[in-house]
C-alpha atoms as a PDB file:
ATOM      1  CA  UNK A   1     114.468  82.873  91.287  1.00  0.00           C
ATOM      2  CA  UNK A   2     115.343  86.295  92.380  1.00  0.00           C
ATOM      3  CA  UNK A   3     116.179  86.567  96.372  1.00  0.00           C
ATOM      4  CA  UNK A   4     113.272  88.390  98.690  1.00  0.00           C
ATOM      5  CA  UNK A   5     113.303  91.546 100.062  1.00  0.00           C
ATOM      6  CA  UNK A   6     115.473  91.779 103.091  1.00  0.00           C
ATOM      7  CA  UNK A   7     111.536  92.447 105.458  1.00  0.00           C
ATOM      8  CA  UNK A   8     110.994  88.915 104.208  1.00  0.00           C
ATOM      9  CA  UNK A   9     113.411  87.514 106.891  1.00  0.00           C
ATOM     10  CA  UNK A  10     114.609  90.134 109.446  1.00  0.00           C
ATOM     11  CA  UNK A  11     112.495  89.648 112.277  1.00  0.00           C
ATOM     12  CA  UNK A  12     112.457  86.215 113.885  1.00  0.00           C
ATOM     13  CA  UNK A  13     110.288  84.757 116.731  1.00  0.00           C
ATOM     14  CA  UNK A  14     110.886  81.214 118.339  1.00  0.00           C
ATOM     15  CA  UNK A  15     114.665  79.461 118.141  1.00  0.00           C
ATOM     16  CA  UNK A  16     116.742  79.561 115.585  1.00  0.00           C
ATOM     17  CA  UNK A  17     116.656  77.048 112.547  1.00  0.00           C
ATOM     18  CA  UNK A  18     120.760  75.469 112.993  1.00  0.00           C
ATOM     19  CA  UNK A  19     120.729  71.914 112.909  1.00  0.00           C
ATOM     20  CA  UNK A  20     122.445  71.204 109.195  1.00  0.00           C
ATOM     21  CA  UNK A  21     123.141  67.854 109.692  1.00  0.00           C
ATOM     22  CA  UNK A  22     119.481  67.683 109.638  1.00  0.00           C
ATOM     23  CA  UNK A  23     119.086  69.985 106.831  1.00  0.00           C
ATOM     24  CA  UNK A  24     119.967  68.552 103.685  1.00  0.00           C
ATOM     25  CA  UNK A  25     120.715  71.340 100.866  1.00  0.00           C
ATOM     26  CA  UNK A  26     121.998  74.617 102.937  1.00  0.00           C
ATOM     27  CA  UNK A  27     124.149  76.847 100.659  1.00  0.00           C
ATOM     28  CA  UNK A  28     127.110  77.947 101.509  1.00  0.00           C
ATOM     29  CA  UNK A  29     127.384  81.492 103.333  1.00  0.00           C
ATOM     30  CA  UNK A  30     128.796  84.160 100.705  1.00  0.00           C
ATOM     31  CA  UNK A  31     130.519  85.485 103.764  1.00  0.00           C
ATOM     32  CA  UNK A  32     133.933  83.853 104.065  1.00  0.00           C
ATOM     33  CA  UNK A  33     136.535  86.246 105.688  1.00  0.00           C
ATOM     34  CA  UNK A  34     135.618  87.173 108.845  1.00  0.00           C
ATOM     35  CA  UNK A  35     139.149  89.286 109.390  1.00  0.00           C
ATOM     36  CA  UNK A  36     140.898  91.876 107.593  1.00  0.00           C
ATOM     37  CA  UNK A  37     143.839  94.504 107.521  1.00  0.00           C
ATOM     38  CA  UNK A  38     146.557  94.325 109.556  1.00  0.00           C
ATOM     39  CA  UNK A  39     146.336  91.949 112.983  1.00  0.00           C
ATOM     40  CA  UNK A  40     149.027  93.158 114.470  1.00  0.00           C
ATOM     41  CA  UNK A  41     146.788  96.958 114.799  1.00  0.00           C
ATOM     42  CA  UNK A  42     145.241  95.321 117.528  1.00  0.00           C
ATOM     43  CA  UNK A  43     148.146  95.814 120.117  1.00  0.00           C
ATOM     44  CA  UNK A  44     148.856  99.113 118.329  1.00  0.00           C
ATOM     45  CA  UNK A  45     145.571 100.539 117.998  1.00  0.00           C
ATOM     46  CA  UNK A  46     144.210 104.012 119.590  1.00  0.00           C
ATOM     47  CA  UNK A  47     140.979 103.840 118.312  1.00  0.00           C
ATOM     48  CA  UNK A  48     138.685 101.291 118.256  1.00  0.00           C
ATOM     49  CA  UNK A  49     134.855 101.888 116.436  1.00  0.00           C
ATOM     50  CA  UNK A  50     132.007  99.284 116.720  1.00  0.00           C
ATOM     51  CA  UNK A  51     128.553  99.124 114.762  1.00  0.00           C
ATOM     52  CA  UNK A  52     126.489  98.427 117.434  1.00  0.00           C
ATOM     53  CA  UNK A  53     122.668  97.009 116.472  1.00  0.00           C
ATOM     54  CA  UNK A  54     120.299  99.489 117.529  1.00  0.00           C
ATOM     55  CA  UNK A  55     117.035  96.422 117.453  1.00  0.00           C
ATOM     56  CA  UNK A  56     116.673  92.682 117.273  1.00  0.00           C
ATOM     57  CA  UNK A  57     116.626  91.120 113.728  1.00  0.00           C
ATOM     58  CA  UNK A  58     118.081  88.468 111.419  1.00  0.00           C
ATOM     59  CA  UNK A  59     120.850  89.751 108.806  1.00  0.00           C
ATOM     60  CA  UNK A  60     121.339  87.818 105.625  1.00  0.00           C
ATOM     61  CA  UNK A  61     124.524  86.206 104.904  1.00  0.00           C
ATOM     62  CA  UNK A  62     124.755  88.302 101.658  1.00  0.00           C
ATOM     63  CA  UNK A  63     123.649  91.517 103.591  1.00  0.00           C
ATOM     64  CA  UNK A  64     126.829  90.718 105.756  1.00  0.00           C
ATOM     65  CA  UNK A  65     129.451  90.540 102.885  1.00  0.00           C
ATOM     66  CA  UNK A  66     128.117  93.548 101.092  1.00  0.00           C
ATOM     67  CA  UNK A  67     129.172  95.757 104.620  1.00  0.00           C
ATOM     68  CA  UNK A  68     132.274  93.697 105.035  1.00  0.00           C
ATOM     69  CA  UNK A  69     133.112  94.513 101.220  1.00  0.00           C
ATOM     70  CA  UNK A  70     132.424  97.915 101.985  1.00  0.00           C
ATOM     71  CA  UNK A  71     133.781  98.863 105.138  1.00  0.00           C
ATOM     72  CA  UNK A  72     137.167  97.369 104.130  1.00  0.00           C
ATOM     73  CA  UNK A  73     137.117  99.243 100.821  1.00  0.00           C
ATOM     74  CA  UNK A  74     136.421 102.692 102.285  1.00  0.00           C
ATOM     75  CA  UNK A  75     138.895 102.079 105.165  1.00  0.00           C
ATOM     76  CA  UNK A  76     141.681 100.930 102.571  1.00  0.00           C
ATOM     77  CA  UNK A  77     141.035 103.406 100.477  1.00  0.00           C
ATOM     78  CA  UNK A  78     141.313 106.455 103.169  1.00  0.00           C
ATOM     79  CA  UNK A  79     143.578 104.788 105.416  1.00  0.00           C
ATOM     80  CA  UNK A  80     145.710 102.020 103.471  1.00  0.00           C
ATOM     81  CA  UNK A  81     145.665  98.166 104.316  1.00  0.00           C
ATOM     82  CA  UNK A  82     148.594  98.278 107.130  1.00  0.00           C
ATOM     83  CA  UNK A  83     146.659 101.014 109.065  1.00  0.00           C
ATOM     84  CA  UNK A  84     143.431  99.212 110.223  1.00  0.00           C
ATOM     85  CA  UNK A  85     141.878  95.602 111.242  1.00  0.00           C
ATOM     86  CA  UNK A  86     138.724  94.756 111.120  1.00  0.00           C
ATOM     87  CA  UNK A  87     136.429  92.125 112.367  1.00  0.00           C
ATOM     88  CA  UNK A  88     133.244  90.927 111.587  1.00  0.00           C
ATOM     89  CA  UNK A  89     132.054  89.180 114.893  1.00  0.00           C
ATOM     90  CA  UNK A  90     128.325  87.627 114.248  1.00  0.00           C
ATOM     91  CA  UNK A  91     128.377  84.608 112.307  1.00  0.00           C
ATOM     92  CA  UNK A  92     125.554  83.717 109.892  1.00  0.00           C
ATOM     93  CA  UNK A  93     124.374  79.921 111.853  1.00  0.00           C
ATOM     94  CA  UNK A  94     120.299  80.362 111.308  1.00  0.00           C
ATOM     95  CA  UNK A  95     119.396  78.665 107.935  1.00  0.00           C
ATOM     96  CA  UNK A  96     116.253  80.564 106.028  1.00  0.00           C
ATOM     97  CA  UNK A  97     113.280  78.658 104.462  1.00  0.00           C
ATOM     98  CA  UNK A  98     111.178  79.385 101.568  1.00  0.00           C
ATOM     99  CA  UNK A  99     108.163  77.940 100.155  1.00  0.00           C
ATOM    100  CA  UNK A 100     108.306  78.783  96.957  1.00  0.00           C
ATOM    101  CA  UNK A 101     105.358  79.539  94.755  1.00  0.00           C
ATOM    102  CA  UNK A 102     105.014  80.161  90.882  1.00  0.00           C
ATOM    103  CA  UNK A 103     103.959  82.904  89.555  1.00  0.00           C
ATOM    104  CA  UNK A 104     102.661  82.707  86.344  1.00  0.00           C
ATOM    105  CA  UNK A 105      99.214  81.117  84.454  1.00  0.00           C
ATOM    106  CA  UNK A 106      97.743  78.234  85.507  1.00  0.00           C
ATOM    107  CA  UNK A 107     100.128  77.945  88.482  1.00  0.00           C
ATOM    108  CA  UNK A 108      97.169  77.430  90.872  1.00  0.00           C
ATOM    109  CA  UNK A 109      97.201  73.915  89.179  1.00  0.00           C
ATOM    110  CA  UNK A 110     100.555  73.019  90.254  1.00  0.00           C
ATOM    111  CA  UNK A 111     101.333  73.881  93.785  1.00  0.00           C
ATOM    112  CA  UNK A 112      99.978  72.838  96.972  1.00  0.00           C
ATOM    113  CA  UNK A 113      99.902  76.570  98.950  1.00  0.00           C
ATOM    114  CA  UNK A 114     100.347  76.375 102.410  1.00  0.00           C
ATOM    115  CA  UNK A 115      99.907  72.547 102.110  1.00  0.00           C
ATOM    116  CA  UNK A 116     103.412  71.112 103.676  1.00  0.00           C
ATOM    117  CA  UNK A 117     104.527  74.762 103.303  1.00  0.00           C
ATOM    118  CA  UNK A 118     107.922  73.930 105.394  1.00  0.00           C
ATOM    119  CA  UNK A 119     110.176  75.392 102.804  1.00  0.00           C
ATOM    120  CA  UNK A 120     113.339  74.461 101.386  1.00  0.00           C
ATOM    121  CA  UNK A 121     116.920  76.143 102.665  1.00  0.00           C
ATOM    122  CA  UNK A 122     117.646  79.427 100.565  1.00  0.00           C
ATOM    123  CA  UNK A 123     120.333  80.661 102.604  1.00  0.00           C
ATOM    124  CA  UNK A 124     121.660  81.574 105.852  1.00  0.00           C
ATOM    125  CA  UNK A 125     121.575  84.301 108.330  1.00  0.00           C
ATOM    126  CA  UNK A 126     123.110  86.080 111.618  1.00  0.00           C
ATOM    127  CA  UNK A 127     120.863  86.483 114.439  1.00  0.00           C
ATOM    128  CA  UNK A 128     122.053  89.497 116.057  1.00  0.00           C
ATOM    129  CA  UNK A 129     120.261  90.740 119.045  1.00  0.00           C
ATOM    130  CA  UNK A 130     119.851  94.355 120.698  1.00  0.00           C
ATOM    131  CA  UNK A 131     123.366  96.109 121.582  1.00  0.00           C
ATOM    132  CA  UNK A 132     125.396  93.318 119.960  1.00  0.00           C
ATOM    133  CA  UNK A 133     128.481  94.644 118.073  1.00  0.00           C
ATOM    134  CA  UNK A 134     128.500  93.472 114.176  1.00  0.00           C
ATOM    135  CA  UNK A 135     131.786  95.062 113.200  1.00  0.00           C
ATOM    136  CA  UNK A 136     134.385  95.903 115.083  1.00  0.00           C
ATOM    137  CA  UNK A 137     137.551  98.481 113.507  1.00  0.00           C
ATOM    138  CA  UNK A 138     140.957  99.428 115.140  1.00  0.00           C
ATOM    139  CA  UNK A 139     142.904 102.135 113.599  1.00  0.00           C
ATOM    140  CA  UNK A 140     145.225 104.782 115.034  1.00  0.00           C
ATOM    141  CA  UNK A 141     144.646 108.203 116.461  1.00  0.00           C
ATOM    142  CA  UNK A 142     143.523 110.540 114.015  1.00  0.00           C
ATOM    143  CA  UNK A 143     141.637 108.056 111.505  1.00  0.00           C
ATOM    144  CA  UNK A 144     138.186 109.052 113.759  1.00  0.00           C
ATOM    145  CA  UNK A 145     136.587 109.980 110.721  1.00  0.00           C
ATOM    146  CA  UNK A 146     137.358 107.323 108.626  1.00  0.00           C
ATOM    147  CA  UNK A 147     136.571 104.632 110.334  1.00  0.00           C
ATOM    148  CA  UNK A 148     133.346 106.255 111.609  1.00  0.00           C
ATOM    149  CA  UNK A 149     132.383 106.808 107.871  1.00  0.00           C
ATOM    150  CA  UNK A 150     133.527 103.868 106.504  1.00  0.00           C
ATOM    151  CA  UNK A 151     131.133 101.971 109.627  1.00  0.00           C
ATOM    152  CA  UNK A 152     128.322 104.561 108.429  1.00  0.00           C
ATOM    153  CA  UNK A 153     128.714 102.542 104.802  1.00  0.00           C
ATOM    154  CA  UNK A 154     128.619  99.537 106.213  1.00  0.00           C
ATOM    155  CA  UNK A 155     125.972 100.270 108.088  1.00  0.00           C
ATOM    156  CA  UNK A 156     123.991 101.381 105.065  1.00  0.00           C
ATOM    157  CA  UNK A 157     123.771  97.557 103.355  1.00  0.00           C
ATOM    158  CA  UNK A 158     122.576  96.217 106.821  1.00  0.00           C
ATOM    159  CA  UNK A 159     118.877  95.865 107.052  1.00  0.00           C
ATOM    160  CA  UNK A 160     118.800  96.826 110.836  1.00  0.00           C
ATOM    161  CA  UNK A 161     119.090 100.469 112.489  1.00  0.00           C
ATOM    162  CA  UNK A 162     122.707 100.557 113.668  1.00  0.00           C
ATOM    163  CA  UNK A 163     125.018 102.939 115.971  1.00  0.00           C
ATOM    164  CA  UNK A 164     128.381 103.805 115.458  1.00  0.00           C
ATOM    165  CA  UNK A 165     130.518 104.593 118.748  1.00  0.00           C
ATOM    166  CA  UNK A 166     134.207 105.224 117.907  1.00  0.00           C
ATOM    167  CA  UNK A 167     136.010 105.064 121.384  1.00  0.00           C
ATOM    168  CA  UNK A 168     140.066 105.719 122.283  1.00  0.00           C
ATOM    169  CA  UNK A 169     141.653 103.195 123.704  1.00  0.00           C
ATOM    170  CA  UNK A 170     145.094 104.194 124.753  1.00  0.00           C
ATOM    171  CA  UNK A 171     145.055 107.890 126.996  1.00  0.00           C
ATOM    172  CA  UNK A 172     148.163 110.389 125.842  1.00  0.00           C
ATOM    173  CA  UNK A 173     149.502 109.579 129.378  1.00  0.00           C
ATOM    174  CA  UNK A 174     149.363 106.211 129.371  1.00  0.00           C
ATOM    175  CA  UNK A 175     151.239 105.542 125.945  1.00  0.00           C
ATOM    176  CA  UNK A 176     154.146 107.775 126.524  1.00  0.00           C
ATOM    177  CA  UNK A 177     154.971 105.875 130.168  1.00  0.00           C
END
């Protein structure tokens, strides 16, 4: 069964669903690195850019990896994989129902409705809330650009409005003291 539309599960009201060793069946998140490029950028890095969530919403464990997969393929593309590090830093914990219902003839016959409609776990997702960074990149001077437009890309397979702030981190002063 193909997976809903993203509106299906992006807003959320009440607590999150996280309890899996009460929840028999939950897949496994398709998201699996959380860190990429070179670590050691951190200490060296001038720049730093975040994509910042702009509203409230869940974001699908799938919708996740598509940005990561993007974000680090734009940024080793124009910068090269010793030049950056990136971080994801939400963490998909909130499991997703679904009652599922047939569609086809007759199927009116075989399913219940909203009788028992609790669903069965489809997948899981990030709950990330107002002003919460989602990606974080470090990169030296002069890679602005690129690490604002490979955020921007990123930001594109997310299904909630996003800001990107790119921010130095190190003055001219400072670093040649």
């Amino acid at each position: 069964m193909p997976l809903r539309p993203a509106r299906c599960y992006t807003h959320f009201s009440g607590p999150p669903y996280t309890r899996k060793e009460y929840i028999p069946g939950v897949p496994m998140p398709k998201i699996t690195k959380f860190e990429m490029g070179n670590r050691a950028m951190m200490e060296q890095a001038e720049v730093k850019g975040e994509l910042i969530a702009l509203e409230s919403g869940n974001v699908r464990h799938n919708a996740l990896e598509a940005a990561r997969v993007m974000v680090n393929k734009t940024l080793t593309t124009l910068l090269g994989e010793a030049n950056y590090y990136m971080r994801i830093k939400v963490f998909p914990h909130h499991v997703l129902r679904e009652n599922k219902m047939m569609a086809f003839a007759g199927a009116d016959r075989l399913q219940d409705g909203m009788r028992l409609a609790f669903g069965k776990p489809i997948g899981t997702a990030a709950r990330v809330h107002a002003g919460q960074v989602v990606i974080e990149v470090w990169g030296r001077a002069g890679s602005e650009d690129k690490i604002k437009e490979a955020l921007r890309r990123g930001a594109s397979k997310l299904p909630l409005l996003m800001r990107i702030v790119v921010k130095p981190l190190k003055t001219a002063s400072s670093s040649g003291s």
